[in-house]
N, C-alpha and C. Protein backbone atom coordinates (compact mmCIF):
# COMPACT_ATOMS: atom_id res chain seq x y z
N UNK A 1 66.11 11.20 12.82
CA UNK A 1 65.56 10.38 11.77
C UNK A 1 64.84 9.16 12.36
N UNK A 2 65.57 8.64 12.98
CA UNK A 2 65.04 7.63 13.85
C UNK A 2 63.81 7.35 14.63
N UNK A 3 63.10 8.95 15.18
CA UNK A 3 62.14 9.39 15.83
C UNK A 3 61.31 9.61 14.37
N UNK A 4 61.49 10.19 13.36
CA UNK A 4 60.64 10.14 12.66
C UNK A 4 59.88 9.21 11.84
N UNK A 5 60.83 8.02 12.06
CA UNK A 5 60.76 7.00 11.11
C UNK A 5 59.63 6.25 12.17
N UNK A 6 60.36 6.28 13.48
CA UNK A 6 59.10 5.65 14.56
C UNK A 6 57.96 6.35 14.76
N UNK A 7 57.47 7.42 14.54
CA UNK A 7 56.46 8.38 15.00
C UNK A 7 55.33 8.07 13.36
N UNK A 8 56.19 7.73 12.20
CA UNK A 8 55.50 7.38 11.15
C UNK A 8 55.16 6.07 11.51
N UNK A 9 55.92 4.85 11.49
CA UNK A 9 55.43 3.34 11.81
C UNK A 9 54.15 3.53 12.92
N UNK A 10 53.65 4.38 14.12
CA UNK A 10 53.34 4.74 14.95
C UNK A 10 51.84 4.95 14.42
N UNK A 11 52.09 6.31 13.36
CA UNK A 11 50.81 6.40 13.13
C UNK A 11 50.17 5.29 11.79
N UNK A 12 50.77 5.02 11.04
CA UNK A 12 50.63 4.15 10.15
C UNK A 12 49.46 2.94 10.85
N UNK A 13 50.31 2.15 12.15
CA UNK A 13 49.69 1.07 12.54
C UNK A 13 48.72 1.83 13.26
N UNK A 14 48.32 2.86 14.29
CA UNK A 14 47.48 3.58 14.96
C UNK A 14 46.27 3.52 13.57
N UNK A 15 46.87 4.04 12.50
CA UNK A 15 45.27 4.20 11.13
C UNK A 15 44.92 2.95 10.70
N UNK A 16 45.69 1.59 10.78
CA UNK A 16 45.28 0.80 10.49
C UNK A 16 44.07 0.29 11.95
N UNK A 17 44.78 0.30 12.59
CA UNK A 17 44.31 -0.79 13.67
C UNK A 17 42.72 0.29 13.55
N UNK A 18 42.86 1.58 14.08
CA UNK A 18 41.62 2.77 14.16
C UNK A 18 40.41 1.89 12.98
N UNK A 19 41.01 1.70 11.35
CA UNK A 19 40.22 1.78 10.41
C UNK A 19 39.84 0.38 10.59
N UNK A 20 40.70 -0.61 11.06
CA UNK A 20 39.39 -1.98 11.07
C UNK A 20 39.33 -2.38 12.46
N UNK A 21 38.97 -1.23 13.39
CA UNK A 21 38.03 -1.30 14.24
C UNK A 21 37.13 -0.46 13.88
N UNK A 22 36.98 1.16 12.76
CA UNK A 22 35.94 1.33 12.76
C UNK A 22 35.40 0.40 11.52
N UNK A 23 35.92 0.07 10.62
CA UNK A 23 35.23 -1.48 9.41
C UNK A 23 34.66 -2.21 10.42
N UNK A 24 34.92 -2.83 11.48
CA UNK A 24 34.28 -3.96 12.38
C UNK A 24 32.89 -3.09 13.20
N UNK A 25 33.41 -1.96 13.62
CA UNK A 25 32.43 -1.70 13.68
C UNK A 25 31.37 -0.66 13.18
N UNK A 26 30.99 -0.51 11.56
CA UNK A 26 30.54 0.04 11.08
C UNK A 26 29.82 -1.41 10.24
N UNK A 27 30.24 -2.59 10.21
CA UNK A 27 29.98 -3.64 9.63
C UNK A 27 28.61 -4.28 10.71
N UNK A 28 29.23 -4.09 11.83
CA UNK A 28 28.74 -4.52 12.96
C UNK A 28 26.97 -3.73 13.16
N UNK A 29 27.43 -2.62 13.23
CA UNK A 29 26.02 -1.52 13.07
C UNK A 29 25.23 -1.33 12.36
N UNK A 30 25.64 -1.57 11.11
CA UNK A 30 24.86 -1.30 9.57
C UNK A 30 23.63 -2.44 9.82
N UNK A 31 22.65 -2.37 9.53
CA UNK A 31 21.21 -3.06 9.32
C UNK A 31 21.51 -4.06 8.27
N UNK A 32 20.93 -5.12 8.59
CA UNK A 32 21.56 -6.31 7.90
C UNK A 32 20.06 -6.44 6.60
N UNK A 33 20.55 -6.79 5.47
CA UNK A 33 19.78 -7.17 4.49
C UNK A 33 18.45 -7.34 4.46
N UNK A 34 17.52 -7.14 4.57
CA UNK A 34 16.07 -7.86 4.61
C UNK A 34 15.13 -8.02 3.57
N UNK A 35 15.65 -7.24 2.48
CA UNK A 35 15.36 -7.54 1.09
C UNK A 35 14.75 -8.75 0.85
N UNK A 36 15.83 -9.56 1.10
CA UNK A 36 15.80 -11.63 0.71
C UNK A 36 14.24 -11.85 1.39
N UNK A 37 14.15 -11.40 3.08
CA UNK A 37 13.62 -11.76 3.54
C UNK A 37 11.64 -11.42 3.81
N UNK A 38 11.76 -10.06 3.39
CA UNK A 38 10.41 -9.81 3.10
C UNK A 38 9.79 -10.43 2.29
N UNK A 39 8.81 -11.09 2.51
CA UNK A 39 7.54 -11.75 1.48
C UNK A 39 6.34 -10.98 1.45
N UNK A 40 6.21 -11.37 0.03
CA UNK A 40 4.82 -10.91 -0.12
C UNK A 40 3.60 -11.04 0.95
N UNK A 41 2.57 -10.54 0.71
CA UNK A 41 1.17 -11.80 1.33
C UNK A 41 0.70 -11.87 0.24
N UNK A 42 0.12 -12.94 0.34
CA UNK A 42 -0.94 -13.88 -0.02
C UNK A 42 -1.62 -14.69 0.73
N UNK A 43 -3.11 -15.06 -0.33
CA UNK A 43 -4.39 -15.40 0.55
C UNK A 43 -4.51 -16.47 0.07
N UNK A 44 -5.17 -17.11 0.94
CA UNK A 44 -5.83 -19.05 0.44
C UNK A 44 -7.29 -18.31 1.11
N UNK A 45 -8.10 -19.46 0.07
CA UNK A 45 -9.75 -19.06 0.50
C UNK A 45 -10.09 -20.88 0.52
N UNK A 46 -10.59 -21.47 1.57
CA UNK A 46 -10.90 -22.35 1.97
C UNK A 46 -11.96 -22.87 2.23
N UNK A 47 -12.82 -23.58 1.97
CA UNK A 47 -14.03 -24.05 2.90
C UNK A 47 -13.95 -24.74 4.32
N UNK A 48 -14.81 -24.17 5.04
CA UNK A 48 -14.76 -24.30 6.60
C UNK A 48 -15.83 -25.75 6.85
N UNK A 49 -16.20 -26.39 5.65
CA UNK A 49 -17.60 -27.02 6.15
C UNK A 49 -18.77 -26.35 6.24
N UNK A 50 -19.39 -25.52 7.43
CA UNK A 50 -20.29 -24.85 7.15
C UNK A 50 -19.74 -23.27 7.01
N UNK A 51 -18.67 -23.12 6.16
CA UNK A 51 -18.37 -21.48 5.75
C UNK A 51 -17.16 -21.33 4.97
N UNK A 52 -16.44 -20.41 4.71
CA UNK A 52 -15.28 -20.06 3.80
C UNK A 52 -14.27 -19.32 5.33
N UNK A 53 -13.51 -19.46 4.50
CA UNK A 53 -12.09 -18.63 5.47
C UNK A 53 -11.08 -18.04 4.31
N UNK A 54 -10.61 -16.60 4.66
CA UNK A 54 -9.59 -16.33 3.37
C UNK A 54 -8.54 -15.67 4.61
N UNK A 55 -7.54 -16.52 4.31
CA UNK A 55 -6.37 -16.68 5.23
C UNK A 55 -4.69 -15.90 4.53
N UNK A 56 -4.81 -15.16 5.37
CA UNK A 56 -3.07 -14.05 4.67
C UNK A 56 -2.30 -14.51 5.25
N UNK A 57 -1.14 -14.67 4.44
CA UNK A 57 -0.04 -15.46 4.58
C UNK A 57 1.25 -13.80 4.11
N UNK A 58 2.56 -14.32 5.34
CA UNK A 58 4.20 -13.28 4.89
C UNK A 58 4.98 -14.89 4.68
N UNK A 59 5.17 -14.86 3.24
CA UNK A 59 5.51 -16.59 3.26
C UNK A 59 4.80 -17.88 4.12
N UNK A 60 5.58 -18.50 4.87
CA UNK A 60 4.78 -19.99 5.40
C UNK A 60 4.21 -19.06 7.05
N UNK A 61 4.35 -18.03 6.94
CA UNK A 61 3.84 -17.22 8.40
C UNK A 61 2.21 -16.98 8.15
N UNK A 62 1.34 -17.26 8.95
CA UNK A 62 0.14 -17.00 8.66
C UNK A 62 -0.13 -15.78 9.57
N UNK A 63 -0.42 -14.51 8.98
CA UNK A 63 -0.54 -13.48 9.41
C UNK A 63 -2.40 -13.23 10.61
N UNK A 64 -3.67 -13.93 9.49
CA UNK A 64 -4.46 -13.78 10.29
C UNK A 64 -5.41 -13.93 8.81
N UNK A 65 -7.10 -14.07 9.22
CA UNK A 65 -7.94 -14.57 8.29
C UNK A 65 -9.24 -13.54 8.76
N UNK A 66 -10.19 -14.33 7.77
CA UNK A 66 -11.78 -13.47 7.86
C UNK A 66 -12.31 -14.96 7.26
N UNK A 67 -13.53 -14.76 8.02
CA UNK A 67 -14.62 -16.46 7.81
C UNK A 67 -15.78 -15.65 8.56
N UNK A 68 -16.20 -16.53 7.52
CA UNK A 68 -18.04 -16.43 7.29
C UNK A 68 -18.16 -17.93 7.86
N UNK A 69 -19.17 -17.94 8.93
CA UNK A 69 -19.80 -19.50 9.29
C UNK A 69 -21.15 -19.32 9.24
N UNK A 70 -21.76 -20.37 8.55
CA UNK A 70 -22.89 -20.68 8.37
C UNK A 70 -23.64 -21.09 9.86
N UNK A 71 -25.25 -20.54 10.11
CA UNK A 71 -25.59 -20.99 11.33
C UNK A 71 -24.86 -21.99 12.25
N UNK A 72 -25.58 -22.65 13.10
CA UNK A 72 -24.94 -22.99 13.95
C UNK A 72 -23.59 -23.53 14.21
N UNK A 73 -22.32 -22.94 14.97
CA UNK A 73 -21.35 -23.50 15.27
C UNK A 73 -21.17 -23.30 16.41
N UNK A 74 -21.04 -24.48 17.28
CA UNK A 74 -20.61 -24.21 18.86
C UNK A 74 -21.54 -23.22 19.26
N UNK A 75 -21.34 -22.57 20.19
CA UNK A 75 -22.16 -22.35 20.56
C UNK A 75 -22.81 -20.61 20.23
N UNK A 76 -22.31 -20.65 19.17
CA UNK A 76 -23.03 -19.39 18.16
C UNK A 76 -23.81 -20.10 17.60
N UNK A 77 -25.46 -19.67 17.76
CA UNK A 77 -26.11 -20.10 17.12
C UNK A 77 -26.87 -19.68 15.04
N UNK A 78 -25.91 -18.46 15.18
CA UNK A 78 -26.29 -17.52 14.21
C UNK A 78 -25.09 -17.38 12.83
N UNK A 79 -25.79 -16.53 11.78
CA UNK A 79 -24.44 -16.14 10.90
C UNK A 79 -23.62 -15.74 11.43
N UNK A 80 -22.25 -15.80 11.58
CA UNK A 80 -21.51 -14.93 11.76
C UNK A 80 -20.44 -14.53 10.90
N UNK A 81 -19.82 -13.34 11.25
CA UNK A 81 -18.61 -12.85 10.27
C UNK A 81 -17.67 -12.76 11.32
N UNK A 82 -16.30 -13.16 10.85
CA UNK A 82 -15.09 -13.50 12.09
C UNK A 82 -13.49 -12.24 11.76
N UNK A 83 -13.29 -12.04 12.18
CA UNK A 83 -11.66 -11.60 11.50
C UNK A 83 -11.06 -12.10 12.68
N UNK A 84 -9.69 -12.74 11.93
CA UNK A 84 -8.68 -13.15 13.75
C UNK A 84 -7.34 -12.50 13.31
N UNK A 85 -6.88 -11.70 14.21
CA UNK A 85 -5.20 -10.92 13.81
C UNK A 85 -4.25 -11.87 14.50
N UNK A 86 -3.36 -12.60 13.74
CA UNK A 86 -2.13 -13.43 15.05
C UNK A 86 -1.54 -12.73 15.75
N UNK A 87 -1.84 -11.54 16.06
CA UNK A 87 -1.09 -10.71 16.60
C UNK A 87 0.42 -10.15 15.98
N UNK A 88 0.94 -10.10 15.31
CA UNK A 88 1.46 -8.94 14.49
C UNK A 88 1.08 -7.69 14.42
N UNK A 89 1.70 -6.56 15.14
CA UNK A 89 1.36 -5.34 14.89
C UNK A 89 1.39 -4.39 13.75
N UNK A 90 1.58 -5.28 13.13
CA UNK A 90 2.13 -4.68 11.70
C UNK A 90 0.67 -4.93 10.83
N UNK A 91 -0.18 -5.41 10.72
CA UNK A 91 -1.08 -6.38 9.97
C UNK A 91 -2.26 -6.39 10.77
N UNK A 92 -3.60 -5.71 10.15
CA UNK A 92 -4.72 -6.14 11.23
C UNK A 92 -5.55 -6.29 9.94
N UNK A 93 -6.82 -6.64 10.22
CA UNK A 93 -7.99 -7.50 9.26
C UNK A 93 -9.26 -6.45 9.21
N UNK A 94 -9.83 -6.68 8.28
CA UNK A 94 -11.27 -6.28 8.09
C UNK A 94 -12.01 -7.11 7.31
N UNK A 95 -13.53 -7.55 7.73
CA UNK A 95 -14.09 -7.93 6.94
C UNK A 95 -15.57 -7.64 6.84
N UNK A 96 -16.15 -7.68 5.77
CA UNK A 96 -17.64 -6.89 5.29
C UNK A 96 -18.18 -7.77 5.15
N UNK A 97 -19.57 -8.00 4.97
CA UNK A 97 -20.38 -8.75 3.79
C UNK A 97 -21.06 -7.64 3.62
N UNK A 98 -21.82 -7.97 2.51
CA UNK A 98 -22.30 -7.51 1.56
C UNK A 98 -24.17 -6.72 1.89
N UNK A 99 -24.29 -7.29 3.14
CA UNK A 99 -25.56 -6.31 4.00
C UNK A 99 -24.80 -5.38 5.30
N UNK A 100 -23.85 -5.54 4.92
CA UNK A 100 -23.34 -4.29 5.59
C UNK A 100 -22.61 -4.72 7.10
N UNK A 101 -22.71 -5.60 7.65
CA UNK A 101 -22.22 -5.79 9.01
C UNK A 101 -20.37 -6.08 8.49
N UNK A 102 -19.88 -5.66 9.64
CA UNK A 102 -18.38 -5.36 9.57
C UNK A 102 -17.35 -6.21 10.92
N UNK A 103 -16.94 -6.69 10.48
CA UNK A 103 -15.94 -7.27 12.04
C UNK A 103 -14.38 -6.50 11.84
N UNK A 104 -13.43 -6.33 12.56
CA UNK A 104 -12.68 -5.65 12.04
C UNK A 104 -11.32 -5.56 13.75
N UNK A 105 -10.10 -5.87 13.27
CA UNK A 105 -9.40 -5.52 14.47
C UNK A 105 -8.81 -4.23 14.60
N UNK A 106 -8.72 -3.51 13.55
CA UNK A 106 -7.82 -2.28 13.65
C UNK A 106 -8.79 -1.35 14.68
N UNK A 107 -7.22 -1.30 15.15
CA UNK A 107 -7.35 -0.28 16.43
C UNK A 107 -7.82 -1.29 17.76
N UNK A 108 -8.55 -2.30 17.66
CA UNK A 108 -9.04 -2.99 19.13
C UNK A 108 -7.60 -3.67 19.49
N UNK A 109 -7.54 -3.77 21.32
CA UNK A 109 -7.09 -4.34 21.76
C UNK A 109 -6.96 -6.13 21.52
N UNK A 110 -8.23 -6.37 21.16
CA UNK A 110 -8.04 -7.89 20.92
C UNK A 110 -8.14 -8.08 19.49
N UNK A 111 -7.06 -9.56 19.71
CA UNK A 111 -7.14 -10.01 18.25
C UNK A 111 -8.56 -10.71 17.51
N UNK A 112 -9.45 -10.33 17.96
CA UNK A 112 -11.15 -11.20 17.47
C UNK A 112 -11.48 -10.02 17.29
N UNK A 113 -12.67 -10.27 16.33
CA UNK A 113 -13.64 -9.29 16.30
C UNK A 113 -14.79 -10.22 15.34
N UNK A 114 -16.09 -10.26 16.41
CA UNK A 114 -17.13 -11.21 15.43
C UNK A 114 -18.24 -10.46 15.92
N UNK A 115 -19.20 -10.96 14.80
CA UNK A 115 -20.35 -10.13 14.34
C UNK A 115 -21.75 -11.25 14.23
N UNK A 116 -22.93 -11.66 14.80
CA UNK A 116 -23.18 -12.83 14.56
C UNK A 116 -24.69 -11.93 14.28
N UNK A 117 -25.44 -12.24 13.25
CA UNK A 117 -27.25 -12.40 13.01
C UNK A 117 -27.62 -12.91 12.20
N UNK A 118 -28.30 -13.74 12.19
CA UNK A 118 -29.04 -14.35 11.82
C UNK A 118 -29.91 -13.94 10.31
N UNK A 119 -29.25 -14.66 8.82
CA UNK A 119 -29.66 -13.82 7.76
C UNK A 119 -30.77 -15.07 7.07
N UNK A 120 -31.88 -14.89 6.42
CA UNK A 120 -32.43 -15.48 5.72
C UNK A 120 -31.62 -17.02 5.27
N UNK A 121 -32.18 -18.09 5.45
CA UNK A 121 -31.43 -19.55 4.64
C UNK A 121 -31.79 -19.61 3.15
N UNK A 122 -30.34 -19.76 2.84
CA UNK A 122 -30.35 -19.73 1.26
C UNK A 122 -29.76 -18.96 0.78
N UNK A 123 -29.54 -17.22 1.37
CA UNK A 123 -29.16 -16.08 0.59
C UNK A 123 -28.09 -16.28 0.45
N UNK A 124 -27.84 -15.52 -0.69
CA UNK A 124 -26.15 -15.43 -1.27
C UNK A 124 -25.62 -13.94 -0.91
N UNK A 125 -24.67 -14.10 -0.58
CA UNK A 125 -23.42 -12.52 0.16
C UNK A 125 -22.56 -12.64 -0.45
N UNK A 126 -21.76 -11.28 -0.31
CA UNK A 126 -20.30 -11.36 -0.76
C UNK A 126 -19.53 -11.05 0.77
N UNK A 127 -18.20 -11.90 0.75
CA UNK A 127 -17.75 -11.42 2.14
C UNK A 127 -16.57 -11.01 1.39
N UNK A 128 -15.98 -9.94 1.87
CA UNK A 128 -14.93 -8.97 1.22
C UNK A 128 -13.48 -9.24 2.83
N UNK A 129 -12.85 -9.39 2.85
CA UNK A 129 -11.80 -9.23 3.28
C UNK A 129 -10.11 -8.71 3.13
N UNK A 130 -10.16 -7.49 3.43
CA UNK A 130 -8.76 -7.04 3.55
C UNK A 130 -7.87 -7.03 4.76
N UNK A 131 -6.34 -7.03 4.54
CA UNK A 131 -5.30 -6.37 4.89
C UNK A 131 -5.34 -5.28 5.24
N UNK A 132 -4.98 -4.62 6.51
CA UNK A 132 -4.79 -2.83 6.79
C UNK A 132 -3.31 -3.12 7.46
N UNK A 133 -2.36 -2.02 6.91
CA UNK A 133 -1.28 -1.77 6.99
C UNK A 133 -1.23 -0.20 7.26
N UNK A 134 0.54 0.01 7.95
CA UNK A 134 0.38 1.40 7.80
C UNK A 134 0.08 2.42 6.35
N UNK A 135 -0.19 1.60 5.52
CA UNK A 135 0.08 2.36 4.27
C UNK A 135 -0.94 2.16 3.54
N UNK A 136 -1.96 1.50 4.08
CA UNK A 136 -3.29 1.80 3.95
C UNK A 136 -4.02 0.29 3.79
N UNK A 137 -5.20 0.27 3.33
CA UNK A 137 -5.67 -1.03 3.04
C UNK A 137 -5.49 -1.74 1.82
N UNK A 138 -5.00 -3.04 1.80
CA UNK A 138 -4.13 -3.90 0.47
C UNK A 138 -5.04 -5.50 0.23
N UNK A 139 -5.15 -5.72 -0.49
CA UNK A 139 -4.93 -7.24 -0.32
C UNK A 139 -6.43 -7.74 -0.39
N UNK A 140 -7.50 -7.04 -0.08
CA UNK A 140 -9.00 -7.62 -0.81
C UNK A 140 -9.39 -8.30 -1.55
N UNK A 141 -9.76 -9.85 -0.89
CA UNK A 141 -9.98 -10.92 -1.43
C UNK A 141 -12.27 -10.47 -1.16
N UNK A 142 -12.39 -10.98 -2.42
CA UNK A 142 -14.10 -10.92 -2.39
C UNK A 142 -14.27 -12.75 -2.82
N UNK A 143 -14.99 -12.88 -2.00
CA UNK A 143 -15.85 -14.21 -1.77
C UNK A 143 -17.25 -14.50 -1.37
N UNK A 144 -18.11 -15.03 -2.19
CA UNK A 144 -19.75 -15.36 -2.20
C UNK A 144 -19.64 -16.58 -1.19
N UNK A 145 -20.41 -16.05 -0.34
CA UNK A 145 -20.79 -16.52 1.00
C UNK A 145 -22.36 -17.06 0.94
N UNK A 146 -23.38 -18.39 1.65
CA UNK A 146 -24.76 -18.64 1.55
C UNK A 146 -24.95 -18.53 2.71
N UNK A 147 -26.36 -17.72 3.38
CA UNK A 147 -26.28 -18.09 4.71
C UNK A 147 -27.34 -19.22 4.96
């Protein structure tokens, strides 16, 4: 009786101790929440002085933008169209205007991609800028650009 009574206390504490080491570590392993933590994006569209900028934001994280600058800046002397990726692999940029020239990071090694010629003074554009994700392109902000 005695042996049985110990061989039960035995396994009893053996299933306890087993079950919150595997609770500790099944607690331990499990992927922690990120629900809370995913944010949306969203865009701010800004004036640059001589151009616009429409800037994507994952909460107060600034993911990366597209800007149109009006002739001369530094030492671009021309229109240009800009996209900049902060580097996040998750998130790359495109941006159009509206005669067709394109700057764009997806797929390039670097985070720039600019486009500079020289368009008539005065004309009005649209500069279109999206988001590309794995799940396709999101987030197209359209903005009237003068060159």
């Amino acid at each position: 009786m005695r042996k049985a009574v110990g061989a039960l206390l035995a396994t009893t504490a053996l299933a306890l101790t087993t079950g919150m080491t595997f609770g500790a570590g099944s607690a331990a392993a499990q992927p922690a929440d990120t629900t809370a933590s995913v944010q949306p994006i969203h865009t701010t569209t800004t004036s640059t002085g001589n151009g616009v900028r429409v800037t994507y934001y994952s909460g107060t994280e600034r993911l990366g933008h597209g800007e149109w600058h009006q002739d001369a800046r530094g030492l671009i002397q021309d229109d240009t169209l800009e996209v900049v990726d902060f580097g996040d692999t998750t998130y790359e940029f495109v941006a159009q205007l509206s005669d067709g020239r394109r700057a764009s990071t997806v797929g390039q090694p670097d985070n720039v991609d600019r486009v500079t010629r020289d368009l008539p003074e005065g004309s009005t554009h649209t500069m279109r800028v999206c988001v590309v994700q794995n799940t396709g392109t999101t987030g197209c902000v359209n903005t009237p650009v003068t060159a």
